[in-house]
Protein backbone atom coordinates (compact mmCIF):
# COMPACT_ATOMS: atom_id res chain seq x y z
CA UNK A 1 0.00 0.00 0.00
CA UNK A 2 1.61 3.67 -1.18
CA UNK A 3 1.78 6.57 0.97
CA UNK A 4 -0.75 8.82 0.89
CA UNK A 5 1.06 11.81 -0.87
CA UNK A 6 0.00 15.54 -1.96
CA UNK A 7 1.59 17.79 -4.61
CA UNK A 8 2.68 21.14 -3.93
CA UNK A 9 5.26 23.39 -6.59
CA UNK A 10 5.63 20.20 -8.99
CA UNK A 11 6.47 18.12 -5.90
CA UNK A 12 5.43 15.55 -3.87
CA UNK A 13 5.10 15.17 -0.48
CA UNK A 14 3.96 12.21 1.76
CA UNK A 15 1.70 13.21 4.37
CA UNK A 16 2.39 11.58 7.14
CA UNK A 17 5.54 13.50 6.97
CA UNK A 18 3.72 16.92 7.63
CA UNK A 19 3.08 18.01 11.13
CA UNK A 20 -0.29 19.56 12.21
CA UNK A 21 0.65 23.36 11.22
CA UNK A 22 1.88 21.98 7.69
CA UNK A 23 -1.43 19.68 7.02
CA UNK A 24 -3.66 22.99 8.20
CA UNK A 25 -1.94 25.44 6.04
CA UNK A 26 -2.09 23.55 2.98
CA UNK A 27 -5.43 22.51 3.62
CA UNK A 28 -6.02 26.17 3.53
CA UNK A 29 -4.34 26.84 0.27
CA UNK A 30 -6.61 24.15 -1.01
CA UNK A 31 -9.48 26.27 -0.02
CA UNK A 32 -8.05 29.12 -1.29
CA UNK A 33 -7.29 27.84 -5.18
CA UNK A 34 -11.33 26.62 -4.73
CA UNK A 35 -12.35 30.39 -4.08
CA UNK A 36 -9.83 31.78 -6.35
CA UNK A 37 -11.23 29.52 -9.39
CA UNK A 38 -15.09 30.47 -8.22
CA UNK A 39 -14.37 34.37 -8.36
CA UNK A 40 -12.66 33.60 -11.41
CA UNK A 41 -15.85 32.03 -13.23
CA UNK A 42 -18.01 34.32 -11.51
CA UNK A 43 -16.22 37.22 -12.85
CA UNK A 44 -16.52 35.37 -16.01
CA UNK A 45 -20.27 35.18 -16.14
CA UNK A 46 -20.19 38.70 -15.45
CA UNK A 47 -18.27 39.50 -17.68
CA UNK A 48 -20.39 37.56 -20.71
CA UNK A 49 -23.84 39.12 -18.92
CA UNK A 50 -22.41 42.70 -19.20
CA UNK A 51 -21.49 42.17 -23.00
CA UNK A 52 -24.70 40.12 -23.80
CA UNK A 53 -26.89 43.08 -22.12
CA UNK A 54 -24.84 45.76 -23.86
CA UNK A 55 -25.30 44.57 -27.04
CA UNK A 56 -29.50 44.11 -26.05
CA UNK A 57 -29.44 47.42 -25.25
CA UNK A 58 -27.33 48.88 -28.37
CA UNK A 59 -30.01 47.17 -30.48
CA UNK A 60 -33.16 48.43 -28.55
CA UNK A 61 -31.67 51.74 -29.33
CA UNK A 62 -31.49 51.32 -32.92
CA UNK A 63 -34.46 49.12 -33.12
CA UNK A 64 -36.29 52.53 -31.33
CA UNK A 65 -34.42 54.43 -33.17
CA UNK A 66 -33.37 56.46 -30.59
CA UNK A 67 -30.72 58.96 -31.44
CA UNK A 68 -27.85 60.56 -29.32
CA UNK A 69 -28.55 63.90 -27.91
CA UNK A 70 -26.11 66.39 -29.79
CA UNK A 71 -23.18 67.37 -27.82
CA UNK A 72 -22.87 71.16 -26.92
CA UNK A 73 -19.89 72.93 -26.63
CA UNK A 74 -19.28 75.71 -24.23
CA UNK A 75 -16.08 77.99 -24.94
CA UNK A 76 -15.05 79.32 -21.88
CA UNK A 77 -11.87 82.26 -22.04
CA UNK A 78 -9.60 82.61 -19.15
CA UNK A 79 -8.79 86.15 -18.28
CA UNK A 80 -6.06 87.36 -17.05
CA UNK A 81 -6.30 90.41 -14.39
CA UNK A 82 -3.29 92.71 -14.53
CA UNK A 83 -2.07 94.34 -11.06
């Protein structure tokens, strides 16, 4: 029967080598690769949801045709006062 092993940096490592402390940390980094790769699809999804509705709403405004407003330009001078 083999040793119960785990892999960290491209190496392995039997467990029953690993004191408490060891076995909790990486039991932690375990946990945080797991949230790391959720937040990583859910920023994903996001991602395709803000595209997918920005496109929708591109096409509701040409479908409405609704046009931009027309941009106004103010001029404004600086002065200079002489003392």
């Amino acid at each position: 029967m083999s040793e119960e092993t785990i892999t960290f940096s491209d190496k392995r490592y039997n467990v029953s080598d690993l004191n408490e402390q060891a076995v909790q940390h990486f039991n932690v980094l375990l946990k945080l690769q797991a949230e790391a790769t959720e937040q990583s699809f859910q920023l994903s999804k996001t991602n395709i949801a803000l595209e997918t509705m920005s496109d929708r709403f591109e096409q509701m405004l040409i479908d409405e045709k609704i046009s931009p407003v027309e941009e106004t330009v103010i001029d404004t001078e600086t002065k200079t006062i002489e003392q």
